[in-house]
N, C-alpha and C. Protein backbone atom coordinates (compact mmCIF):
# COMPACT_ATOMS: atom_id res chain seq x y z
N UNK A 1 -62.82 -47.52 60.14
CA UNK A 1 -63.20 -48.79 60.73
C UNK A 1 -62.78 -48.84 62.20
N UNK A 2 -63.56 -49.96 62.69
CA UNK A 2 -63.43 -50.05 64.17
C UNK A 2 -61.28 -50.37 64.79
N UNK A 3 -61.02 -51.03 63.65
CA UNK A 3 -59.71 -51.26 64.22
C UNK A 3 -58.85 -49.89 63.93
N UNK A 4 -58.91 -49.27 62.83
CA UNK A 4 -58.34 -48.07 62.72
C UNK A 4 -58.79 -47.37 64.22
N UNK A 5 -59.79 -46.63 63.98
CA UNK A 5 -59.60 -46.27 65.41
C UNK A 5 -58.96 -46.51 66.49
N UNK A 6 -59.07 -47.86 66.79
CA UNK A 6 -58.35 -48.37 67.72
C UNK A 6 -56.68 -48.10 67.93
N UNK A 7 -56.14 -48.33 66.13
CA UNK A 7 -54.97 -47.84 66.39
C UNK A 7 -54.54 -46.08 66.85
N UNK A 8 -55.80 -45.45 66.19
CA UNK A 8 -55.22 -44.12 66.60
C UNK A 8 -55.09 -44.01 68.40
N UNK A 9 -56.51 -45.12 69.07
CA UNK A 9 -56.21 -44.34 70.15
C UNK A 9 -55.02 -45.13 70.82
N UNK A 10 -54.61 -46.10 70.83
CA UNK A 10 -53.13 -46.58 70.80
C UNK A 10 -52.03 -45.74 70.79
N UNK A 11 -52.16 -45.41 69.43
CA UNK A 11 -50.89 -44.63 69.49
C UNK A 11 -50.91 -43.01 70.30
N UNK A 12 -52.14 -42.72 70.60
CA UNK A 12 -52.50 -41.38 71.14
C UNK A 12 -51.97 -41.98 72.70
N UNK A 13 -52.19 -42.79 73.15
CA UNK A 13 -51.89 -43.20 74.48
C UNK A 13 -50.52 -43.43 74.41
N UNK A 14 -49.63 -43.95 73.39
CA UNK A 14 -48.10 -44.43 73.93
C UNK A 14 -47.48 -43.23 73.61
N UNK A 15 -48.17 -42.10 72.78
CA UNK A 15 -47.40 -41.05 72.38
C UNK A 15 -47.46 -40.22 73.82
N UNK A 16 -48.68 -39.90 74.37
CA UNK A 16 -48.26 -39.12 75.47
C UNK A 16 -47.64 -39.89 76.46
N UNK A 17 -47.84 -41.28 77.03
CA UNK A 17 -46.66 -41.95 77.78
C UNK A 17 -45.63 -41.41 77.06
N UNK A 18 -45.08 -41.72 76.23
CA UNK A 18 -43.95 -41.23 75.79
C UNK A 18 -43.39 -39.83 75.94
N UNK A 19 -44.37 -38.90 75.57
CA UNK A 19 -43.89 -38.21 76.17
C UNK A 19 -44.01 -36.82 77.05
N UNK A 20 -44.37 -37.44 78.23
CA UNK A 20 -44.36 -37.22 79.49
C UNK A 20 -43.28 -38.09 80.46
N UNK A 21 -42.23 -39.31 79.39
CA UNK A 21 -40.94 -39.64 80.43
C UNK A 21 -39.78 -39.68 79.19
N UNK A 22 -39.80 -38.38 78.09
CA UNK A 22 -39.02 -37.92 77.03
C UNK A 22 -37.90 -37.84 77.84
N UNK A 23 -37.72 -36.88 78.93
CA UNK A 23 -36.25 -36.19 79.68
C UNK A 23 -35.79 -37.50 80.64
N UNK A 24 -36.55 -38.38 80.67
CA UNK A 24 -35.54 -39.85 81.75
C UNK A 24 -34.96 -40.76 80.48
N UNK A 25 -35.05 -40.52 79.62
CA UNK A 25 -33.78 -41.25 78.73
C UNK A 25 -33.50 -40.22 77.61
N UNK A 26 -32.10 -41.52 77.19
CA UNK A 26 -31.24 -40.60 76.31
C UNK A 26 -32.15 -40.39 74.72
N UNK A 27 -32.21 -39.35 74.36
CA UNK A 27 -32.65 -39.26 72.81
C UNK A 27 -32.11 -39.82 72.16
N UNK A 28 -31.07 -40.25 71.82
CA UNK A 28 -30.29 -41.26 71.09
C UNK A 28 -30.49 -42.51 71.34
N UNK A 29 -30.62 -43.11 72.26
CA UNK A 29 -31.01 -44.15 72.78
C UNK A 29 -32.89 -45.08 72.52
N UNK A 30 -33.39 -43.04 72.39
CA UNK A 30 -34.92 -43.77 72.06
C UNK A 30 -34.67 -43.86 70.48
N UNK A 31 -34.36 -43.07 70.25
CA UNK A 31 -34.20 -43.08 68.33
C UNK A 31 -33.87 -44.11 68.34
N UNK A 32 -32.48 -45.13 68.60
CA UNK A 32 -31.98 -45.95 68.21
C UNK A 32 -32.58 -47.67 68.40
N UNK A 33 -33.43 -47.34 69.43
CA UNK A 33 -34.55 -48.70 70.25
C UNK A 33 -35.99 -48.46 69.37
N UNK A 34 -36.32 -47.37 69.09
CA UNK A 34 -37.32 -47.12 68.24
C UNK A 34 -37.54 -47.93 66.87
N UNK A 35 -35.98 -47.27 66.49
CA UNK A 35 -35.91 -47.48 65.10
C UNK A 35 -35.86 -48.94 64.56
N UNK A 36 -34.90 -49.80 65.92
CA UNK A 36 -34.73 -51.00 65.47
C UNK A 36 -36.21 -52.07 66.28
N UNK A 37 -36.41 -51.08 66.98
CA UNK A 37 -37.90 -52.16 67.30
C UNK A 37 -38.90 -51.98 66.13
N UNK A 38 -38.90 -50.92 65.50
CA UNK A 38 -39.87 -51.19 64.34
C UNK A 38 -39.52 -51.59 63.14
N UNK A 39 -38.09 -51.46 63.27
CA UNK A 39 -37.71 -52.50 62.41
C UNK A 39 -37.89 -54.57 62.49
N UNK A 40 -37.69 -54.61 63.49
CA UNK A 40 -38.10 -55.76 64.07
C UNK A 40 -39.60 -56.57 63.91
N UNK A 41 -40.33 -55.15 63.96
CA UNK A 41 -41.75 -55.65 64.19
C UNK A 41 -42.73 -55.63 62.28
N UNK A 42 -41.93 -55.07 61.61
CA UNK A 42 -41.86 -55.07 60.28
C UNK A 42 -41.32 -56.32 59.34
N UNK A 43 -40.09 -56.62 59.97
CA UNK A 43 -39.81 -58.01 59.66
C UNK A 43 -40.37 -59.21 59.75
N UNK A 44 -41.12 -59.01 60.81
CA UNK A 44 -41.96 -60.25 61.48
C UNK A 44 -43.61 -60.28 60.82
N UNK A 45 -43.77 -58.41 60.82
CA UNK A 45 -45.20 -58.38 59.86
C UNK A 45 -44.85 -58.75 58.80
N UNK A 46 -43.71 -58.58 57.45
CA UNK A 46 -43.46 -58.92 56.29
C UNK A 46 -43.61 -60.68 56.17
N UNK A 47 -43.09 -61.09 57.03
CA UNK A 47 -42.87 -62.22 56.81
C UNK A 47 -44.37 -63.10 57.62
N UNK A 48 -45.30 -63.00 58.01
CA UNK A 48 -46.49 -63.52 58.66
C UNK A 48 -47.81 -63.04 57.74
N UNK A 49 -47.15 -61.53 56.78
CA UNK A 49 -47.88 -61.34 55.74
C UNK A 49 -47.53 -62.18 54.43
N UNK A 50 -46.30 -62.05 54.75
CA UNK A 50 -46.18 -63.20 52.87
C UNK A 50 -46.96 -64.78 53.18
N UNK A 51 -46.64 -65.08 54.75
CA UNK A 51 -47.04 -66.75 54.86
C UNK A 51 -48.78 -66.72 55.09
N UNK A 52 -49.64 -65.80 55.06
CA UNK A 52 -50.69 -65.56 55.44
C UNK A 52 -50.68 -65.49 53.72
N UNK A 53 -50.61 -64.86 52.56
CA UNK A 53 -50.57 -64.31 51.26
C UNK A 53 -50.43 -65.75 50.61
N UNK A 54 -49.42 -66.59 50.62
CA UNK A 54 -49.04 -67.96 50.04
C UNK A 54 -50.17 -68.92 50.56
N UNK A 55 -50.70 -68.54 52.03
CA UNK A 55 -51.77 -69.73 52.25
C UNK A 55 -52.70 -69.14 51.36
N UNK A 56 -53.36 -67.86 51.84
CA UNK A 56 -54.17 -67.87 50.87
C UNK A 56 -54.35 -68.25 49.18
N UNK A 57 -53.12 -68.09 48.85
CA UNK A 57 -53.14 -68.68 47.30
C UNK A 57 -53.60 -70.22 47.08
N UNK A 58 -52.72 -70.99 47.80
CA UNK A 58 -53.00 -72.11 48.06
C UNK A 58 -54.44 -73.28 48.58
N UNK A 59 -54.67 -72.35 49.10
CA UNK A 59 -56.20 -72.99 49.69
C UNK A 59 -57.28 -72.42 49.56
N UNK A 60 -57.40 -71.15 49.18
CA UNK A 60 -58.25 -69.81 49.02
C UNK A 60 -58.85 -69.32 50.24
N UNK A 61 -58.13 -69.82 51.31
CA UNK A 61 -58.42 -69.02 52.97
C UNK A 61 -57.22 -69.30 53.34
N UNK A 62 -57.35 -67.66 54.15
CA UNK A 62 -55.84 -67.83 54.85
C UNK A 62 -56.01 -67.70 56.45
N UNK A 63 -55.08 -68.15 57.46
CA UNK A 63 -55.22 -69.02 58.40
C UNK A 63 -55.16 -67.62 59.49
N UNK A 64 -56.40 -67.86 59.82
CA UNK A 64 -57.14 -66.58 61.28
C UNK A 64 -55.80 -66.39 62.08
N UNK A 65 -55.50 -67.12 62.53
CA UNK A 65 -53.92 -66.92 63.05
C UNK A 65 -52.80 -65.90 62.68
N UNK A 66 -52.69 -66.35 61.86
CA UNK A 66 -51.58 -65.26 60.66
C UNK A 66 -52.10 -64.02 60.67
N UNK A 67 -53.58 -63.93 60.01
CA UNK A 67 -54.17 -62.51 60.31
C UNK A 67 -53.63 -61.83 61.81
N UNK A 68 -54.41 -62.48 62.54
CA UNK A 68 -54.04 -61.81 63.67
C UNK A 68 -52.46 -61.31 64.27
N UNK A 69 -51.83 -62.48 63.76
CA UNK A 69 -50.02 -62.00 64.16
C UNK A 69 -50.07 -60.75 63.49
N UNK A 70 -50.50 -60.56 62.18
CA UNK A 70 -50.26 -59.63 61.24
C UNK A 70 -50.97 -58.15 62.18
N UNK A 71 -52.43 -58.35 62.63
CA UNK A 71 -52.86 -57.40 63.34
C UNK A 71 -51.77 -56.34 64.35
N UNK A 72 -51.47 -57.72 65.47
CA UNK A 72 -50.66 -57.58 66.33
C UNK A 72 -49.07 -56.65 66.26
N UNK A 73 -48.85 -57.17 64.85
CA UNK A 73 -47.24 -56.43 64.24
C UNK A 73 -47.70 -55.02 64.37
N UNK A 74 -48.72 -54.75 63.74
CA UNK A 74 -49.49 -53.09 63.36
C UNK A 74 -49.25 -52.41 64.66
N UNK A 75 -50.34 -53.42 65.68
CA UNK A 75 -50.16 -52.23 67.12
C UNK A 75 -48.95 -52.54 67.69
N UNK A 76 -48.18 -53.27 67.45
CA UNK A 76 -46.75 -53.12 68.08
C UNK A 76 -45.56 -52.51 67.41
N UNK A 77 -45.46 -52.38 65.97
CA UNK A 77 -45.00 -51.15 64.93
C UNK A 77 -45.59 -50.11 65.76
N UNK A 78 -46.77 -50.00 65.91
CA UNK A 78 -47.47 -48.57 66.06
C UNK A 78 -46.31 -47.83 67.48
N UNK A 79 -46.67 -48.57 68.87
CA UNK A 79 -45.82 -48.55 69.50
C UNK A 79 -44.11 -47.87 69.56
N UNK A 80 -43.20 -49.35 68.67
CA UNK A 80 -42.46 -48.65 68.60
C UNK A 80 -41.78 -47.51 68.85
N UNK A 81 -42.54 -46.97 67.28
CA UNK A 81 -41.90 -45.96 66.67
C UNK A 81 -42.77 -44.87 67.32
N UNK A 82 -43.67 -45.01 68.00
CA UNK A 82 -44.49 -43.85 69.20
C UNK A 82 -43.21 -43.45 69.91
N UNK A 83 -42.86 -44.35 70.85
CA UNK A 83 -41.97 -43.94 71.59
C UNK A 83 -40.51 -43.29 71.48
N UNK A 84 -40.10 -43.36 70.40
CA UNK A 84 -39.37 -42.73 69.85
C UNK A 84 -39.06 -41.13 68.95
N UNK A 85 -39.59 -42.01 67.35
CA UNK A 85 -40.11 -41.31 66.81
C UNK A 85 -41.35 -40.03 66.75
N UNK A 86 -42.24 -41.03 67.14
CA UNK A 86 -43.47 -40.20 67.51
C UNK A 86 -43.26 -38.71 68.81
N UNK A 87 -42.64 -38.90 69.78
CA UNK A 87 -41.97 -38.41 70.83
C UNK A 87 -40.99 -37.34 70.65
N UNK A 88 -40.48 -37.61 69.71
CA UNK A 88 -38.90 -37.00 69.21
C UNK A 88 -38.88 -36.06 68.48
N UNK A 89 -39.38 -36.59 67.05
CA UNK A 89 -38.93 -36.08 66.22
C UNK A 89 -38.90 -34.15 66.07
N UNK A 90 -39.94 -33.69 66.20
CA UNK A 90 -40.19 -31.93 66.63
C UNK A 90 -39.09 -31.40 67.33
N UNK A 91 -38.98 -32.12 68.71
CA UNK A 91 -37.97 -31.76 69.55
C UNK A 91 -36.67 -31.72 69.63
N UNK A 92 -36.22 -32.77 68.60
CA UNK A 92 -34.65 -33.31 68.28
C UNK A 92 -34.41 -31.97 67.20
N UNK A 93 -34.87 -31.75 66.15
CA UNK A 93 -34.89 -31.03 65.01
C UNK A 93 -34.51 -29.97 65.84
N UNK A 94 -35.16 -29.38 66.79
CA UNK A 94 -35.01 -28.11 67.59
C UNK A 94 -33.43 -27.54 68.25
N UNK A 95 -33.71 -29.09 69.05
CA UNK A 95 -32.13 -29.17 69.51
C UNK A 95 -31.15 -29.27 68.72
N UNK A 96 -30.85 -30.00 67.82
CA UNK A 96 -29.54 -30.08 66.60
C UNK A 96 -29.89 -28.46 65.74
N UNK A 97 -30.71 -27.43 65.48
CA UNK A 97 -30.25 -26.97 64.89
C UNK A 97 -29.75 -25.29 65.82
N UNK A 98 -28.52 -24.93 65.53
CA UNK A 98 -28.29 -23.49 66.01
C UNK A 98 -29.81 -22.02 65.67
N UNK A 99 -29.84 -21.20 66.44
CA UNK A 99 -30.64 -20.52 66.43
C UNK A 99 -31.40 -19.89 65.38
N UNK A 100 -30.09 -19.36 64.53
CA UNK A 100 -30.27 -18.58 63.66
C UNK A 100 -30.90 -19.98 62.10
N UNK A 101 -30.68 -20.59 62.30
CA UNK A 101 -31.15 -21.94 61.40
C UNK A 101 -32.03 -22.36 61.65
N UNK A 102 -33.18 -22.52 62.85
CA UNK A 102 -34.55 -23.12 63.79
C UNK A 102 -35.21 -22.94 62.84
N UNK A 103 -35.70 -21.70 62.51
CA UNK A 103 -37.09 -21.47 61.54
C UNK A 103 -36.58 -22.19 60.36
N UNK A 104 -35.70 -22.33 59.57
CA UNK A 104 -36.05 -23.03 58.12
C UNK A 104 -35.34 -23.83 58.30
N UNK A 105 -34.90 -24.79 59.19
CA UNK A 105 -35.44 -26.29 59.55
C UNK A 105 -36.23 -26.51 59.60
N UNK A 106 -37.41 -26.06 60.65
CA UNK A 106 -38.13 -26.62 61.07
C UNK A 106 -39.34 -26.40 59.63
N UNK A 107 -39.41 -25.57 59.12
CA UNK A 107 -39.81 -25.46 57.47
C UNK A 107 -39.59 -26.98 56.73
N UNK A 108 -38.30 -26.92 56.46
CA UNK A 108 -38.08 -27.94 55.74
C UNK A 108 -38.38 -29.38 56.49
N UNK A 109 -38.29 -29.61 57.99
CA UNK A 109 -38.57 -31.21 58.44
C UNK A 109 -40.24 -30.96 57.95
N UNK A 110 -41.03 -29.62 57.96
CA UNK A 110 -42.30 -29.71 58.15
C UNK A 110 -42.78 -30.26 56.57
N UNK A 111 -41.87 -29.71 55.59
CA UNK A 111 -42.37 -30.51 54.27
C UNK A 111 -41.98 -31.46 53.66
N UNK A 112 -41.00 -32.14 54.73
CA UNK A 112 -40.54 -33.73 54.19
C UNK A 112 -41.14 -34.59 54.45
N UNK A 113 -41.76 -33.87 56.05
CA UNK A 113 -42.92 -34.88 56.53
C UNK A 113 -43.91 -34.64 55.49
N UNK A 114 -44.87 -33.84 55.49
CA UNK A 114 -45.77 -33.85 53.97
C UNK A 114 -45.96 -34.69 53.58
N UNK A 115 -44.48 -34.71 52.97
CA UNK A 115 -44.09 -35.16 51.15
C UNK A 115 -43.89 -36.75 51.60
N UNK A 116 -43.45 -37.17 52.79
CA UNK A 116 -43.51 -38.51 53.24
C UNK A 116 -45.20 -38.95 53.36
N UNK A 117 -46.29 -38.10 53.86
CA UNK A 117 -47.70 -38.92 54.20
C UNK A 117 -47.99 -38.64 53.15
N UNK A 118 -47.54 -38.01 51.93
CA UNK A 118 -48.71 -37.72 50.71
C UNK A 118 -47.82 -39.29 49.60
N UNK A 119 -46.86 -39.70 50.23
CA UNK A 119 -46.38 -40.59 49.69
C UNK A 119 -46.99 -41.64 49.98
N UNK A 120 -47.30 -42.04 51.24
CA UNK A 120 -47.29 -43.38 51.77
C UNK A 120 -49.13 -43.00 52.06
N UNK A 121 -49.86 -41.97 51.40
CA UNK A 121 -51.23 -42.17 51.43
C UNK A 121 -51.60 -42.41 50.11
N UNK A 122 -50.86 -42.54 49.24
CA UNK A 122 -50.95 -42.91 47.84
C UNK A 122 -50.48 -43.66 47.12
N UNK A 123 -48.95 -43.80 47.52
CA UNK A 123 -48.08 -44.86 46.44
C UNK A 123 -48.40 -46.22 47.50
N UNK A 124 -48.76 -46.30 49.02
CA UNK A 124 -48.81 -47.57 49.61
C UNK A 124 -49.76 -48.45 48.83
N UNK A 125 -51.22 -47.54 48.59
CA UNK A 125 -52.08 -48.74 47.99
C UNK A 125 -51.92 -49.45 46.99
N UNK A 126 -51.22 -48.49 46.34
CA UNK A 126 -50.75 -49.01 44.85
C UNK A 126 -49.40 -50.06 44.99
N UNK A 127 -49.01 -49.75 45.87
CA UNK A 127 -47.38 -51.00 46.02
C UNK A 127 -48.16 -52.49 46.98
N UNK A 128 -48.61 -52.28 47.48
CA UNK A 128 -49.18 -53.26 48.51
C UNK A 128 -50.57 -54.05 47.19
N UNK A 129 -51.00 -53.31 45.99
CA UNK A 129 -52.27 -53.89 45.31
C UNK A 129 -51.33 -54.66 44.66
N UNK A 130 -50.31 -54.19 43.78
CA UNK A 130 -49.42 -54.94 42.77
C UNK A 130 -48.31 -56.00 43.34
N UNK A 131 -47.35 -55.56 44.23
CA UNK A 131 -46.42 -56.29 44.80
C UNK A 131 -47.29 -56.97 46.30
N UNK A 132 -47.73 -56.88 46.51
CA UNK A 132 -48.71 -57.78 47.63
C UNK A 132 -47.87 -57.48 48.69
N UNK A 133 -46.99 -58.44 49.76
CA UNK A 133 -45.85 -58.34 50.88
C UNK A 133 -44.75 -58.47 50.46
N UNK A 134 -44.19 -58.14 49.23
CA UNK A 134 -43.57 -58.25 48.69
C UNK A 134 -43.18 -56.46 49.05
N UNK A 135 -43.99 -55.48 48.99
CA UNK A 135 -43.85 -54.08 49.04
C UNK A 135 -43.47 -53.55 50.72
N UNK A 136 -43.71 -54.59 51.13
CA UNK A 136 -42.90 -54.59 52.95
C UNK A 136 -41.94 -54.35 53.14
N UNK A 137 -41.32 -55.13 51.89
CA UNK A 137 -39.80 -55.12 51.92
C UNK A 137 -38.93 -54.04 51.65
N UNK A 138 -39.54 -53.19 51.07
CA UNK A 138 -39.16 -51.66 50.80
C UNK A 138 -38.58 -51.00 52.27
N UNK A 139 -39.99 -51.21 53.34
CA UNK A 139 -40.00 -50.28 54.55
C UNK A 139 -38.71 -51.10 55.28
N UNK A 140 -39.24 -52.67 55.45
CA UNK A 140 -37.54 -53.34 56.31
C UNK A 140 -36.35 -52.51 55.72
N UNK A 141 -35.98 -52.54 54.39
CA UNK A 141 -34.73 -51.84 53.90
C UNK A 141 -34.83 -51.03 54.58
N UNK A 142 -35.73 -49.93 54.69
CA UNK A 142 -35.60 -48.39 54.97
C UNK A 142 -35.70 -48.10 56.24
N UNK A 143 -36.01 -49.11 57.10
CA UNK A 143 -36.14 -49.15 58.46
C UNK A 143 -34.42 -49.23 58.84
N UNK A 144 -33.83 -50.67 58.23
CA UNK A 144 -32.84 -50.74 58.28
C UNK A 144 -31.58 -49.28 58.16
N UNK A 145 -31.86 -48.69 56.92
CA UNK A 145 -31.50 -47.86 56.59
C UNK A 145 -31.08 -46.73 57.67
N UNK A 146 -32.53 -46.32 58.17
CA UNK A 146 -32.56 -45.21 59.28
C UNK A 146 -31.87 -45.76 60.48
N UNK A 147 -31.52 -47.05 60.80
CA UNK A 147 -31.07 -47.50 62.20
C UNK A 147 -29.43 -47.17 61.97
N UNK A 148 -28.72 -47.42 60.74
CA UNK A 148 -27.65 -46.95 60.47
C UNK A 148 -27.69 -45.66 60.07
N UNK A 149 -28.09 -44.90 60.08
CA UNK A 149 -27.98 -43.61 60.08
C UNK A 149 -28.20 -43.09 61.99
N UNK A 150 -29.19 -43.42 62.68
CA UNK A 150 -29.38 -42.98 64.03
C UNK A 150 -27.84 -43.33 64.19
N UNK A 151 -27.84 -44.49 64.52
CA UNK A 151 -26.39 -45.37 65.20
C UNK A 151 -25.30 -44.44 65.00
N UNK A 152 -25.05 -43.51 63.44
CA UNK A 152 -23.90 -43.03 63.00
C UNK A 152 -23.58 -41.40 63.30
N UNK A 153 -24.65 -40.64 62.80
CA UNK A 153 -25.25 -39.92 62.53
C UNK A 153 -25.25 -38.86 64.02
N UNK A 154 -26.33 -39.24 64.69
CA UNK A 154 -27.52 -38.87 65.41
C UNK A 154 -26.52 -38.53 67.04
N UNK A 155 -26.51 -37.42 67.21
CA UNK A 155 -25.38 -36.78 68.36
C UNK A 155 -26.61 -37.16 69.78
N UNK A 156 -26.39 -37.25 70.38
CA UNK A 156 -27.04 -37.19 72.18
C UNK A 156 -27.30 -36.10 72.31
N UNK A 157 -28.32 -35.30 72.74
CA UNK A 157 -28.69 -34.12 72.77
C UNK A 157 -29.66 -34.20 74.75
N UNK A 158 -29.75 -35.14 74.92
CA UNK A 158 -30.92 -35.67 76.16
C UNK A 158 -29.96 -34.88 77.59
N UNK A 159 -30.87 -34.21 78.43
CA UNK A 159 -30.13 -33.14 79.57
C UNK A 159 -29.09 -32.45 78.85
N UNK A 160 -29.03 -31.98 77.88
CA UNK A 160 -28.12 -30.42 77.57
C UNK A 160 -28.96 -29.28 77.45
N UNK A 161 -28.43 -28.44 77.77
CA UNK A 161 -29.30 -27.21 77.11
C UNK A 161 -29.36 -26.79 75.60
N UNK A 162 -30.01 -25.85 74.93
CA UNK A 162 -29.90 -25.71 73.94
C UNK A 162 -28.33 -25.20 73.49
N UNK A 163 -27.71 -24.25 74.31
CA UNK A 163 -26.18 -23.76 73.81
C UNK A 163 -25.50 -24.64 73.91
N UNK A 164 -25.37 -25.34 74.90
CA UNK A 164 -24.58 -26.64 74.93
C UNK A 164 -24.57 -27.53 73.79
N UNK A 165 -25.81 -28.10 73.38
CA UNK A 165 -25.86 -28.76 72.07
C UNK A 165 -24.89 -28.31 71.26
N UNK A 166 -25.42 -27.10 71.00
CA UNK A 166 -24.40 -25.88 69.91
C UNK A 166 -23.46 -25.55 69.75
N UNK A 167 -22.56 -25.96 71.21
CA UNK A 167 -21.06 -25.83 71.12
C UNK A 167 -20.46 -27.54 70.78
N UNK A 168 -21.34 -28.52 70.49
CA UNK A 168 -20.46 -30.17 70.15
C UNK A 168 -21.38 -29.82 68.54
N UNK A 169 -22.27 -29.44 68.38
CA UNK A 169 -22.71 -29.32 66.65
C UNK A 169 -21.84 -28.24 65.95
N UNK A 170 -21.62 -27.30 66.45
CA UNK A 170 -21.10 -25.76 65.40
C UNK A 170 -19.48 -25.59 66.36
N UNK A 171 -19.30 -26.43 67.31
CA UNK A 171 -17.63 -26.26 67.09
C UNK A 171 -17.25 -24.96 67.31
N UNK A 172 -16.23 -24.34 66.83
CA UNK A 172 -15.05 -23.23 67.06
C UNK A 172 -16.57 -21.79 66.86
N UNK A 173 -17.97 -22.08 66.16
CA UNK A 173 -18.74 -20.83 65.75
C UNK A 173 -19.14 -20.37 67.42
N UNK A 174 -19.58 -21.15 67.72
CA UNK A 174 -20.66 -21.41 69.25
C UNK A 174 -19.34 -20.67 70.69
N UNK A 175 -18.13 -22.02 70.17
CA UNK A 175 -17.20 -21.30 71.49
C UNK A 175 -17.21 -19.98 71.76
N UNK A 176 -17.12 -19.20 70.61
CA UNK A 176 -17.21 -17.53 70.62
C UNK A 176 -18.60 -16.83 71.48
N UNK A 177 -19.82 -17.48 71.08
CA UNK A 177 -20.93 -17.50 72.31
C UNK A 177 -20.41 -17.81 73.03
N UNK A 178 -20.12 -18.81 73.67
CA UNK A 178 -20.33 -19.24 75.03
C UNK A 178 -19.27 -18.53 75.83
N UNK A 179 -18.15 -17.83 75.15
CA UNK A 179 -16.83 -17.00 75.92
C UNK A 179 -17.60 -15.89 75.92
N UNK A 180 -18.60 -15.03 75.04
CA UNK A 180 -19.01 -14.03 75.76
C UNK A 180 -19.90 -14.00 76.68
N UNK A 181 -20.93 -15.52 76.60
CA UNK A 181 -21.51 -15.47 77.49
C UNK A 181 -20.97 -15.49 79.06
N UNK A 182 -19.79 -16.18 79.34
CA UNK A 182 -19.29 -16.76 80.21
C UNK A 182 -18.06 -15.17 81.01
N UNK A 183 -17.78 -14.48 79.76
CA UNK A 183 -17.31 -12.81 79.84
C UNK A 183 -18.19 -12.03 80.60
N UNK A 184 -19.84 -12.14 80.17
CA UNK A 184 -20.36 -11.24 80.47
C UNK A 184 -20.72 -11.84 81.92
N UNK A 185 -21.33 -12.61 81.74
CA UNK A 185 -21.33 -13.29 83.44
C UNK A 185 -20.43 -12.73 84.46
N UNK A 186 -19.16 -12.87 84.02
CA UNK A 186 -18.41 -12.54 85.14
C UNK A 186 -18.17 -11.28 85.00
N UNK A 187 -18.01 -10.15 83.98
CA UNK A 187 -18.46 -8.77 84.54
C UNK A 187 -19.97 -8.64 85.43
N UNK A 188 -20.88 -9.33 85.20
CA UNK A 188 -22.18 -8.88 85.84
C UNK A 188 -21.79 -9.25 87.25
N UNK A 189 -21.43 -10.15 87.47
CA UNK A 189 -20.77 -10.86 88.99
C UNK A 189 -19.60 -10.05 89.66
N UNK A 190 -19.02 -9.18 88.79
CA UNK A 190 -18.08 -8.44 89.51
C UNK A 190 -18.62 -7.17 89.79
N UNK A 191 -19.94 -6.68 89.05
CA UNK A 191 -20.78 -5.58 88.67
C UNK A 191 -21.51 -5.35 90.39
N UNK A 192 -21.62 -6.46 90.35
CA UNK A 192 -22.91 -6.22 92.01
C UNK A 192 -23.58 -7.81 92.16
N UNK A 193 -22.96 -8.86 91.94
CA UNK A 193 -23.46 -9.58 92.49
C UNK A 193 -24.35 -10.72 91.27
N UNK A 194 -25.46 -10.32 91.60
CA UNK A 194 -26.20 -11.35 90.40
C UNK A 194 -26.38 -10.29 89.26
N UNK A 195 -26.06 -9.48 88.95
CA UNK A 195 -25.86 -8.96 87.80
C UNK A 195 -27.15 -8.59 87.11
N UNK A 196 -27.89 -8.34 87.69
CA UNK A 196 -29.23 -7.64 87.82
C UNK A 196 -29.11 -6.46 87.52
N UNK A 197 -28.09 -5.77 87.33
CA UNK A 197 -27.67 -4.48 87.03
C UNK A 197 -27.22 -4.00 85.53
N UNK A 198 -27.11 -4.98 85.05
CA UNK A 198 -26.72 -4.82 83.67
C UNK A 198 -27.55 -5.14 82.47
């Protein structure tokens, strides 16, 4: 439909705004504004969907208004979690994990995601046909959920390099890199200079 579309190209537009100004803020910071703006904007759809749901019971039309707030929550959820989430998520996974761990992470985020759209392209219709906005309330929890987990959880990774990350995630494993890296450096520097020689 015409509005679907619309949302894809929405979110196709805030995703590349997003990210093309990924490296001027903190990753933690977008996770954490992400998470609770779509949490925010979920609360407000839950609740403009139940009062849109009760009119309709009541009168057997429900009030063009409400629809539309309800519209509005969608492309501003959509938003959100673009800028964050949408932005992030590939890249963060990358950074938090040490080298030798990259490939089956990035395996496993690739089939949680999956197992998350084969969820929410199947069990949504069915929770949203039976529980009506009542099944909203699932995602607020879980929205909630993830904002205490970013908040707790979720290390700053934004302007480090990848080793750097690796020495505040893996601790006493990484220091041992970074002393030989920092060893060999300064033999190459005592070697001839920029160490082009070795």
């Amino acid at each position: 439909t015409l509005i679907n579309a619309l949302i894809t190209l929405w979110g196709l537009f805030w995703g590349i705004l997003a990210s093309t100004l990924v490296n001027r803020f903190r990753r933690r910071t977008m996770f954490l504004a992400s998470t609770l703006g779509s949490l925010a904007c979920y609360v407000v759809w839950t609740a403009l969907q139940a009062t849109y749901e009760r009119q309709t019971d009541l009168t057997g039309a429900g009030s063009p208004a409400l629809a539309k707030g309800v519209l509005a929550m969608i492309f501003l959820y959509n938003v959100t979690f673009t800028v964050g989430w949408g932005a992030l998520q590939v890249t963060y996974v990358v950074e938090i994990l040490p080298f030798h761990l990259r490939a089956k992470g990035l395996v496993l985020y690739n089939l949680f995601v999956a197992l998350a759209l084969i969820f929410n392209q199947y069990a949504n219709p069915i929770g949203v046909t039976n529980a009506k906005w009542r099944y909203y309330i699932t995602y607020d929890v879980w929205l909630a959920f993830e904002a205490v987990v970013v908040y707790f959880l979720f290390v700053e990774t934004g302007k480090m390099s990848l080793e750097e990350t690796a020495v505040i995630l893996d601790g006493n494993e990484d220091r041992l890199t970074e002393e030989v890296a920092r060893r060999t450096e300064k033999l190459a520097m005592e070697a001839g200079g920029d160490g082009a020689r070795l």
